[in-house]
N, C-alpha and C. Protein backbone atom coordinates (compact mmCIF):
# COMPACT_ATOMS: atom_id res chain seq x y z
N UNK A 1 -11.08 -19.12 -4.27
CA UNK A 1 -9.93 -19.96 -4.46
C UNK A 1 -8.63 -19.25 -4.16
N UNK A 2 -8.49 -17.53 -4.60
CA UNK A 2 -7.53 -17.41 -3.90
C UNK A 2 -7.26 -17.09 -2.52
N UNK A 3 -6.28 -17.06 -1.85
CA UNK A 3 -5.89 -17.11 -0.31
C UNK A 3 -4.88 -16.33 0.12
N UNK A 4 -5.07 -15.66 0.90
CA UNK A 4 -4.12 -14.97 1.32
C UNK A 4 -4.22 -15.03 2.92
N UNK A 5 -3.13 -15.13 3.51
CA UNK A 5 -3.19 -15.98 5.17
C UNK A 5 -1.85 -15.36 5.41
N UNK A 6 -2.14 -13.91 6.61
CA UNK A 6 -0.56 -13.28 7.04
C UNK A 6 -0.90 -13.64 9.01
N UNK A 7 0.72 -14.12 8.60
CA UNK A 7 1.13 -14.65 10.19
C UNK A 7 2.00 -13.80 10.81
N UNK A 8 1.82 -12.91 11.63
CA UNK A 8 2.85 -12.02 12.45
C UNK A 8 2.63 -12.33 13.65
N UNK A 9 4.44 -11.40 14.30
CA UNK A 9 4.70 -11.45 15.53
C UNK A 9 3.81 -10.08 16.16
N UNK A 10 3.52 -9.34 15.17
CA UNK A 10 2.90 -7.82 15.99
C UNK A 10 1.43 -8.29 16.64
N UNK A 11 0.97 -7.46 17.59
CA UNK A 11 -0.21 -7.68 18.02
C UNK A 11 -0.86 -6.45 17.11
N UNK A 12 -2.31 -6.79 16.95
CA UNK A 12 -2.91 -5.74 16.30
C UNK A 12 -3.13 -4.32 16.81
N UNK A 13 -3.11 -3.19 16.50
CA UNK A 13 -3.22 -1.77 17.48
C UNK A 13 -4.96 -2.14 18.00
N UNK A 14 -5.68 -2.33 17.20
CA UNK A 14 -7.17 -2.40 17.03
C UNK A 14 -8.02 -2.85 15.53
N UNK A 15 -9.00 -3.39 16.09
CA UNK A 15 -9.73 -4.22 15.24
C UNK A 15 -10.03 -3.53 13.88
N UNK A 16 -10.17 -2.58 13.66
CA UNK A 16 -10.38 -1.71 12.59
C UNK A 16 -9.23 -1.78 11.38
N UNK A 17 -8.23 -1.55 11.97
CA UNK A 17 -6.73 -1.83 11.35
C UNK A 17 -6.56 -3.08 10.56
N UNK A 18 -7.09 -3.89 11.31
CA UNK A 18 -6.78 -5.59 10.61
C UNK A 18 -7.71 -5.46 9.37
N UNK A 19 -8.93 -5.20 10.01
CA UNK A 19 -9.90 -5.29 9.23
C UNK A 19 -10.25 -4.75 7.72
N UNK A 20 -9.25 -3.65 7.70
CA UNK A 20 -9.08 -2.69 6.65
C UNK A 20 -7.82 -3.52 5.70
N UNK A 21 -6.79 -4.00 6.84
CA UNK A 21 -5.66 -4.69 5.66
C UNK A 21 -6.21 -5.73 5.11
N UNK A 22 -7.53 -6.66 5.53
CA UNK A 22 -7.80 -7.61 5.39
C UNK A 22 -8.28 -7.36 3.62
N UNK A 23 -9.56 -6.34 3.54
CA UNK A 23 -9.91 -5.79 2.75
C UNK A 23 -9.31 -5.18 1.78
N UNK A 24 -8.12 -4.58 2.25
CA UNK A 24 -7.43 -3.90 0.80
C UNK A 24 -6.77 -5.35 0.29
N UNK A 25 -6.23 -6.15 1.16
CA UNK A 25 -5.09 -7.20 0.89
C UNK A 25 -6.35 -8.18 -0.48
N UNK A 26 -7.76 -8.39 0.12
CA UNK A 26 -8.51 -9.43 -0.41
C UNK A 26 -8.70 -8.82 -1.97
N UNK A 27 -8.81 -7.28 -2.26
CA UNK A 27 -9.00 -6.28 -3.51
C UNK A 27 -7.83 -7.05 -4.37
N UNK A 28 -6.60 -6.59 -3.54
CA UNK A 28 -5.42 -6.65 -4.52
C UNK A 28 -4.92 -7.71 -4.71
N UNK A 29 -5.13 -9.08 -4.32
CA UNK A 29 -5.41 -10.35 -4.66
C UNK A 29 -5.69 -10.54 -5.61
N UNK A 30 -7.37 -10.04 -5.56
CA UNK A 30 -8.06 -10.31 -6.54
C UNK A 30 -7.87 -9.76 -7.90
N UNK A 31 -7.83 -8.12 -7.95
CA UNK A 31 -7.15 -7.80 -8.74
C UNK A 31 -5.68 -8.94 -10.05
N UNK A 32 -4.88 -8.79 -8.66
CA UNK A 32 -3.23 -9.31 -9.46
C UNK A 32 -3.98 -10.56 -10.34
N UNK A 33 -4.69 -11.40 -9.98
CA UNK A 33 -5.04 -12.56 -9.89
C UNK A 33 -6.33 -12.62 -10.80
N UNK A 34 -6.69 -12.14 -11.19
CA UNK A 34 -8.07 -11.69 -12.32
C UNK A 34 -8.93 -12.29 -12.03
N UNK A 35 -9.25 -13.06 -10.89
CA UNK A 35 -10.39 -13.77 -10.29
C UNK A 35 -11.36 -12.76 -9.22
N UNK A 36 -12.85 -12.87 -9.30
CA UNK A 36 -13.34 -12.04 -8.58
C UNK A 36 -13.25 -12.41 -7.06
N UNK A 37 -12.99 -10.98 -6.16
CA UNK A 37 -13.23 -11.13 -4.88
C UNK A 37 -13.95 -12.25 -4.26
N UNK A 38 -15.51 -12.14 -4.67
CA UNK A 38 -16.06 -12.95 -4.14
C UNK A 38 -15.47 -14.30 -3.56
N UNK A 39 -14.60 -14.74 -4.54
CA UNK A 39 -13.71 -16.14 -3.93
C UNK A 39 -12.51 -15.75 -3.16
N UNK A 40 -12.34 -15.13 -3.24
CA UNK A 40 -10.81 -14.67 -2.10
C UNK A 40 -10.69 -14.67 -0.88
N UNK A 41 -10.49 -15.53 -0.09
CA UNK A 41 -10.41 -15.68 1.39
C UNK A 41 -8.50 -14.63 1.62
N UNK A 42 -9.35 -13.94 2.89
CA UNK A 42 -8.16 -13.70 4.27
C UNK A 42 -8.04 -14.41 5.22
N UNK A 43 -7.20 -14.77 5.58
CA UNK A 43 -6.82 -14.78 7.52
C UNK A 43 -5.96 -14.04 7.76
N UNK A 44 -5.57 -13.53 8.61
CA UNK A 44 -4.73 -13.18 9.96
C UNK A 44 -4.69 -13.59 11.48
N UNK A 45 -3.27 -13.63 11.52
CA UNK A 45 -2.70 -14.59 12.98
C UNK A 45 -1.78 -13.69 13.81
N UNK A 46 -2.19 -12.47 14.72
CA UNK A 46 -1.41 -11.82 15.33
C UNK A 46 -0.43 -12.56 16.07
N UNK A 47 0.32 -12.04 17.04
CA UNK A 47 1.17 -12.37 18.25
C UNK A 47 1.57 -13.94 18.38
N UNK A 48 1.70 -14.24 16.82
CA UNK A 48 2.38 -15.40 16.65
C UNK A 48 4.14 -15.43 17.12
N UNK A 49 4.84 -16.03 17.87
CA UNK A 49 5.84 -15.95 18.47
C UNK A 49 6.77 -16.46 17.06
N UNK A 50 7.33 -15.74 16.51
CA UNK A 50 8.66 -15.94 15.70
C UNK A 50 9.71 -15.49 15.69
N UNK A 51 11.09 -16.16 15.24
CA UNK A 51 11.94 -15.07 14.78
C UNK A 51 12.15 -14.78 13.20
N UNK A 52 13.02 -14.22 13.11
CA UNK A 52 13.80 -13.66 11.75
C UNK A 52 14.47 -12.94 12.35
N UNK A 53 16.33 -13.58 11.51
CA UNK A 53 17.57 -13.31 11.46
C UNK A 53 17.77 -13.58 12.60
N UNK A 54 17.43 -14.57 13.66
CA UNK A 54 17.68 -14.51 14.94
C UNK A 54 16.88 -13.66 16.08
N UNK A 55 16.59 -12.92 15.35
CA UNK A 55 15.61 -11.63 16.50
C UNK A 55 14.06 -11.75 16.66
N UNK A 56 13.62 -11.08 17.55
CA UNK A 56 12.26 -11.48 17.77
C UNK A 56 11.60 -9.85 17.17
N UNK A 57 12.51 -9.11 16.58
CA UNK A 57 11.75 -8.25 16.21
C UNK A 57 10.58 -8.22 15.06
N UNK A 58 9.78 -7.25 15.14
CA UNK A 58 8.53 -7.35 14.55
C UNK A 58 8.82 -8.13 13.08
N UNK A 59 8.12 -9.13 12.75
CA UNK A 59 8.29 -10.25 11.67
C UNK A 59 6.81 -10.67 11.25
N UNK A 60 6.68 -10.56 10.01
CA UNK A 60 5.42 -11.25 9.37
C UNK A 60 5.93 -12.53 8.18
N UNK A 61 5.17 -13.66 8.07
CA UNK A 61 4.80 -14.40 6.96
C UNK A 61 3.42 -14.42 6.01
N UNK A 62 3.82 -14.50 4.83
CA UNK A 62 2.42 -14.27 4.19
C UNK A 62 1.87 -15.43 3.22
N UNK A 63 1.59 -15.89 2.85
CA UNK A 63 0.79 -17.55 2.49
C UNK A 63 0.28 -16.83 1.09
N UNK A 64 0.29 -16.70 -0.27
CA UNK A 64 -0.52 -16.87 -1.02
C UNK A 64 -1.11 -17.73 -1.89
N UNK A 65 -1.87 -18.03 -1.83
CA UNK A 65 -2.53 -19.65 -2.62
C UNK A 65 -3.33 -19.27 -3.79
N UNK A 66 -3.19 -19.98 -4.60
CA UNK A 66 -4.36 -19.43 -6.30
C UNK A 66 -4.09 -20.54 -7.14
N UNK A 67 -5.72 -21.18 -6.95
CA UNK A 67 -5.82 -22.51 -8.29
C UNK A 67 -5.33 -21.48 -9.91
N UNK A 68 -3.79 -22.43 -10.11
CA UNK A 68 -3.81 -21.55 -11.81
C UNK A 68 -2.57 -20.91 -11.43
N UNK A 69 -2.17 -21.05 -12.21
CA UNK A 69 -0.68 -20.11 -12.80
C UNK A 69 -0.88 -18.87 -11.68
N UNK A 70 0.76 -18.42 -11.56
CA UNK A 70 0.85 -16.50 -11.34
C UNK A 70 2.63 -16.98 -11.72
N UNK A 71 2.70 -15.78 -12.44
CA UNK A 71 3.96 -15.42 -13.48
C UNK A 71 4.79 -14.97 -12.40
N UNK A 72 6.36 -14.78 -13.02
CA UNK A 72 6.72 -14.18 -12.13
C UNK A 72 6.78 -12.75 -12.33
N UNK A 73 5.93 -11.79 -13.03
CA UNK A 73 5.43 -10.51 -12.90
C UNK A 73 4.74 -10.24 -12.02
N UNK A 74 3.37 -11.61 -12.04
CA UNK A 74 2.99 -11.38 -11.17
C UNK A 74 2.96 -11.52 -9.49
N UNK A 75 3.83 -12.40 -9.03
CA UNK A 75 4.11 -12.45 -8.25
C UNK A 75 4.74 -11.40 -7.52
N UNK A 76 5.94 -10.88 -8.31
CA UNK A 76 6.40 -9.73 -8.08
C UNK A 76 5.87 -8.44 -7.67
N UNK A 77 4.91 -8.15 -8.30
CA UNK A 77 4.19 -7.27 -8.36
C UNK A 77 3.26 -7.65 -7.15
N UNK A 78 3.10 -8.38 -6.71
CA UNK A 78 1.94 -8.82 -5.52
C UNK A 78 2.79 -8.38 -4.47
N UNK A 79 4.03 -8.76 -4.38
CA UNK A 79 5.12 -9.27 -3.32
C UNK A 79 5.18 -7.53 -2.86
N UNK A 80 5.77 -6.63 -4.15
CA UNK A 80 5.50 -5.35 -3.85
C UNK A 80 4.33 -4.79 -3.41
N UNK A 81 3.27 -5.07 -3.41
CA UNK A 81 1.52 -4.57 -3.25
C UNK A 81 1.71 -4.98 -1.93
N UNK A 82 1.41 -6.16 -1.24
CA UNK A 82 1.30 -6.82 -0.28
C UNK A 82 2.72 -6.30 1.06
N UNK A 83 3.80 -6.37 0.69
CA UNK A 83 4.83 -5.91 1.47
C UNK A 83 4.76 -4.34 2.06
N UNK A 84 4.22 -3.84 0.96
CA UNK A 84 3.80 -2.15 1.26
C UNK A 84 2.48 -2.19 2.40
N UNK A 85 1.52 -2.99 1.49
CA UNK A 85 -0.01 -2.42 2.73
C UNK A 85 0.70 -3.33 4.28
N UNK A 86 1.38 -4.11 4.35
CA UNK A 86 1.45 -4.95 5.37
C UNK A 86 2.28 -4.13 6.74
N UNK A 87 3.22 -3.45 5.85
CA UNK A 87 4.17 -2.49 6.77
C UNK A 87 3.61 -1.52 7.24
N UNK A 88 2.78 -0.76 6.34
CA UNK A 88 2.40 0.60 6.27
C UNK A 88 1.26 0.02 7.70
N UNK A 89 0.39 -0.26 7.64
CA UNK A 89 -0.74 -1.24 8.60
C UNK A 89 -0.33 -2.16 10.07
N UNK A 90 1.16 -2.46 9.88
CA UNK A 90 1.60 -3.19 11.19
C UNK A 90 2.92 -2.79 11.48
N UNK A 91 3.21 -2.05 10.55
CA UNK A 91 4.81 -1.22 11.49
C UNK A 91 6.16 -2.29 10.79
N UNK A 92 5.57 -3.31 10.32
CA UNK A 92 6.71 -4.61 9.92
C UNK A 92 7.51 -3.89 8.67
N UNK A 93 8.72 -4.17 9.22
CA UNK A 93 10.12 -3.18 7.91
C UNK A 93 9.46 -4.33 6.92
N UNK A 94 9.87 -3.71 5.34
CA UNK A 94 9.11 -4.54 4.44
C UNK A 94 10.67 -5.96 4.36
N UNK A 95 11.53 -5.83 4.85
CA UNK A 95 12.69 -6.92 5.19
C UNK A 95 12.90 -7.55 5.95
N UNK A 96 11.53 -8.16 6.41
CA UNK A 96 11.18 -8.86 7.51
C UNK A 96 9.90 -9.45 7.16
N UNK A 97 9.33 -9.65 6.01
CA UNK A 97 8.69 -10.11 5.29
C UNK A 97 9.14 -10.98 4.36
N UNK A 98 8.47 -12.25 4.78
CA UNK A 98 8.62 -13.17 3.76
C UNK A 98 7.24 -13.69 3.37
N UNK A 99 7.07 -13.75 2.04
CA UNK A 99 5.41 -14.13 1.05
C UNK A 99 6.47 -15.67 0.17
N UNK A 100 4.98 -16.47 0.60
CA UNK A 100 5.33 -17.98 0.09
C UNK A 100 3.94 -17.70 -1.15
N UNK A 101 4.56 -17.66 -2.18
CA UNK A 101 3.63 -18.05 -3.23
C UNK A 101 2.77 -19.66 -4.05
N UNK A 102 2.09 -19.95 -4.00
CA UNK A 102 1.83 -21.24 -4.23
C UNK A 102 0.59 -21.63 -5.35
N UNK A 103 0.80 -22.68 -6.13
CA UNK A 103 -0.25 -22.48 -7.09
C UNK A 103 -0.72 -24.39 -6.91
N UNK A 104 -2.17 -23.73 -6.97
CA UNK A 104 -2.66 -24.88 -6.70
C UNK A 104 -3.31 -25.88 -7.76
N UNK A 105 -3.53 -27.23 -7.87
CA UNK A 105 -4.61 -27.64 -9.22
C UNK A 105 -5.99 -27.47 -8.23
N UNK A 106 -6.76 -27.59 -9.31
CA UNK A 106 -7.70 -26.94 -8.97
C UNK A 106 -8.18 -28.46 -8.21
N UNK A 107 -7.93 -29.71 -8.82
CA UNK A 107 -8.91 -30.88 -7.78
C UNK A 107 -8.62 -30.82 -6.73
N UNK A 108 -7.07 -30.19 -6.04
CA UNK A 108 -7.07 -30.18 -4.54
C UNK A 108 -7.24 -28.96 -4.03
N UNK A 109 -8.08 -28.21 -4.32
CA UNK A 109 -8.64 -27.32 -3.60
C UNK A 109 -10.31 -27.42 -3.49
N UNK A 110 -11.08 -27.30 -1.88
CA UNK A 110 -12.23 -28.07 -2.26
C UNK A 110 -13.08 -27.14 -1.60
N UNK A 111 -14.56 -27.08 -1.83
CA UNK A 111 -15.04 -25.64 -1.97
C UNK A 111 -16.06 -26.04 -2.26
N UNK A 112 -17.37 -25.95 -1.38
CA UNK A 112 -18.74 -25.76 -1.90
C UNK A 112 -19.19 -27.54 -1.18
N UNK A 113 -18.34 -28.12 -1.07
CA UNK A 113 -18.45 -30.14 -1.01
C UNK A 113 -18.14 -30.10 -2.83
N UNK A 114 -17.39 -29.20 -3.24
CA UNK A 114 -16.83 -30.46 -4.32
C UNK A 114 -15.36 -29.50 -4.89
N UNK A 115 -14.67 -29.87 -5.59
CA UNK A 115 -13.50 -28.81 -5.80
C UNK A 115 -13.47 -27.96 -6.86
N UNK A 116 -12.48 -27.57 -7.48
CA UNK A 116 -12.22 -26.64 -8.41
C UNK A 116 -11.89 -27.47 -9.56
N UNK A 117 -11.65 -28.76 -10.11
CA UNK A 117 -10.98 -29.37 -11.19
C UNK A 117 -12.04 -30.33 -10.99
């Protein structure tokens, strides 16, 4: 149920790279979020054409979704987790990052052929 979905302008260096942010990103999700991995979906969307501030320089968006509350500790605390592995992994200044937090009920999220509520 939770989600995490990052959209950048960078292209990936190599497959290994993604694959590793994918994994730490899906941990610390899960973690912030006290729900086990097992339900935690990634995506990633390289060489998505955007700007920010006008420029086409290197820019990411980040999607987080979770049936159920997140505080704003925790959010915060994600925003910091997530902004760090994302830069450190794609070169993106962490001010060129923007994370949309979102909380979902659980009947509209649907999973398995039936939902969460």
């Amino acid at each position: 149920m939770p989600l995490i979905k990052v959209q950048t302008s960078v292209e990936p260096f190599e497959k290994g790279q993604v694959d590793e942010l994918l994994k730490n990103l899906s941990a610390t999700l899960a973690k912030h979020v006290g729900k086990p991995e097992s339900y935690v979906m990634t995506a990633f969307e390289p060489g998505v054409v955007m700007t920010f501030g006008g420029t086409f320089d290197p820019v990411c968006y980040v999607e987080v979704k979770n049936v159920g509350g997140m505080s704003p500790t925790q959010t915060k605390a994600m925003s910091q987790d997530f902004c760090q592995q994302i830069s450190e992994t794609l070169g993106v200044p962490t001010n060129r990052i923007y994370i949309e937090f979102a909380e979902a009920k659980g009947a509209m999220w649907g999973w398995n052929g039936s939902t969460f509520g």
